[in-house]
Protein backbone atom coordinates (compact mmCIF):
# COMPACT_ATOMS: atom_id res chain seq x y z
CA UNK A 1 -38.91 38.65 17.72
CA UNK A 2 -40.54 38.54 14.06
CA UNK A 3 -43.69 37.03 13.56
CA UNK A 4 -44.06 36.33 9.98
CA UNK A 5 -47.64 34.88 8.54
CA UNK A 6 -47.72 32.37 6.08
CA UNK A 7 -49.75 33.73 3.21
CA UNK A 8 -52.12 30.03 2.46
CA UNK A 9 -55.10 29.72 0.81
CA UNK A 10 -58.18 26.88 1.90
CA UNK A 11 -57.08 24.08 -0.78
CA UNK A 12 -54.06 21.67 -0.76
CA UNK A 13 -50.51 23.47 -2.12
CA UNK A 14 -47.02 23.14 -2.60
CA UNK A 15 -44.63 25.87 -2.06
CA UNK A 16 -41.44 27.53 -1.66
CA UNK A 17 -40.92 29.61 1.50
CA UNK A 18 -37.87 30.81 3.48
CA UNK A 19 -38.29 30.00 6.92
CA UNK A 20 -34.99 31.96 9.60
CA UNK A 21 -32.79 31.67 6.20
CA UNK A 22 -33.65 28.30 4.87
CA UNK A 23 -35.21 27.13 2.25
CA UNK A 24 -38.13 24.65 2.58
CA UNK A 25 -40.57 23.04 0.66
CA UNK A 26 -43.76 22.82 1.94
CA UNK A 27 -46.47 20.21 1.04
CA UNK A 28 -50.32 21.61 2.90
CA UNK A 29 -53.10 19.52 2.87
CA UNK A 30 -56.40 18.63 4.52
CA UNK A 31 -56.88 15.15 6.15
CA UNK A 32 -61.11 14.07 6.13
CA UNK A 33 -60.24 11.46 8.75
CA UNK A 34 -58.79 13.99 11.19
CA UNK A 35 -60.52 16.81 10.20
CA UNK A 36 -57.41 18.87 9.72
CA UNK A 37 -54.89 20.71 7.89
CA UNK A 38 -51.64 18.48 7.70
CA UNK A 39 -48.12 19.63 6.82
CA UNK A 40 -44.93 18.36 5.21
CA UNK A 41 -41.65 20.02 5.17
CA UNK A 42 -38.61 18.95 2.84
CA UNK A 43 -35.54 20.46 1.80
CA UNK A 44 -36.40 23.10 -1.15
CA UNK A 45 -33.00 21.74 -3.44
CA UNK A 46 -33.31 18.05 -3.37
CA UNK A 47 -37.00 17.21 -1.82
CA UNK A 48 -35.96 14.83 1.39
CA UNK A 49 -38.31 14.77 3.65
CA UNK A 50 -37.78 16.59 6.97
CA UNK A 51 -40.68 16.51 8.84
CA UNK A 52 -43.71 14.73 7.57
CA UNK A 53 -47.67 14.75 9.08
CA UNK A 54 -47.81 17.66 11.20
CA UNK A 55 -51.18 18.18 12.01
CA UNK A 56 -52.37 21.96 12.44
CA UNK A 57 -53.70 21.84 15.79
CA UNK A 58 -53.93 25.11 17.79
CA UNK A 59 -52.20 26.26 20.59
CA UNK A 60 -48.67 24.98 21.01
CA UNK A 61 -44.88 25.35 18.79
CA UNK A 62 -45.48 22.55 16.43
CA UNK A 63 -41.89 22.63 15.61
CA UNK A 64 -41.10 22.29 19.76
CA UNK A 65 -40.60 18.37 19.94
CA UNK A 66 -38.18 18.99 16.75
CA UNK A 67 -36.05 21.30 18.06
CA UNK A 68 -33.26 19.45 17.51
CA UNK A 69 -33.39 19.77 14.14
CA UNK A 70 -32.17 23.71 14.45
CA UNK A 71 -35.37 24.93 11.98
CA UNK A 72 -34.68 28.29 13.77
CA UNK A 73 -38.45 29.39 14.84
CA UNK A 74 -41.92 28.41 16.07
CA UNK A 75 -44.95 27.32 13.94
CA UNK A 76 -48.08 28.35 15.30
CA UNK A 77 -51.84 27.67 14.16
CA UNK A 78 -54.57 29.53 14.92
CA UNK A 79 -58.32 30.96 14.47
CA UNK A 80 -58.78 34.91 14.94
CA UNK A 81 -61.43 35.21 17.29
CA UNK A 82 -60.41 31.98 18.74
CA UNK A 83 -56.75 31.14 19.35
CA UNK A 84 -57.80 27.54 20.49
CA UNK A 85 -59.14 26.63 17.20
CA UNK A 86 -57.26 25.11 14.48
CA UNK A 87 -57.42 26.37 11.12
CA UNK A 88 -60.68 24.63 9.66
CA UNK A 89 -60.99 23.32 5.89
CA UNK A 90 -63.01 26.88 4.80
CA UNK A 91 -61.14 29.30 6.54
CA UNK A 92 -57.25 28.93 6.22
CA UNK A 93 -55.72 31.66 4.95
CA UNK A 94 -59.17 33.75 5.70
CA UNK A 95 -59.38 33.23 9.49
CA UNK A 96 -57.30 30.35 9.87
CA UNK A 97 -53.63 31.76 10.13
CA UNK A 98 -50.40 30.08 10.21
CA UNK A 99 -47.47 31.70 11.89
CA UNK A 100 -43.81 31.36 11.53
CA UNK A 101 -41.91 33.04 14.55
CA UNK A 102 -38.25 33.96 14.95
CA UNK A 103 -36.43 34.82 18.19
């Protein structure tokens, strides 16, 4: 198993980032109505959506219900201290991690 941390910072981004051999793009931001961190994933080369308003809660495989679409790990979201917290909008990337995790 490899755990791999997504390095993110506490303000809304778009980035590259290899996730079990594929390229993604990734689109991070933080929802006021929720309260949350939201994410987006598309394919790196063209920019389709793949999976759009995933909401950072804590706890469970965000990617779980989608297994079908063979993205080859686990997303996790977390608080140190507290692993039933979400990230909130000042610590992500402190605190507030984001985990990637391959079989």
């Amino acid at each position: 198993m490899n755990i791999y941390e997504i390095p993110l910072t506490n303000d809304a981004q778009v980035f590259s980032i290899d996730l079990a051999g594929v390229e993604y793009q990734v689109n991070l931001y933080w929802c006021d109505a929720a309260e949350i961190w939201v994410i987006d994933l598309a394919d790196n080369a063209t920019g389709t959506p793949i999976l759009s308003g995933i909401p950072l809660v804590a706890g469970p495989d965000l990617l779980a219900q989608f297994a079908y679409l063979g993205i080859g790990g686990t997303l996790s979201a977390y608080t140190e201290g507290d692993l039933n917290s979400p990230p909130n909008y000042d610590n992500l990337g402190v605190t507030g991690k984001v985990t990637f995790t391959t079989p």
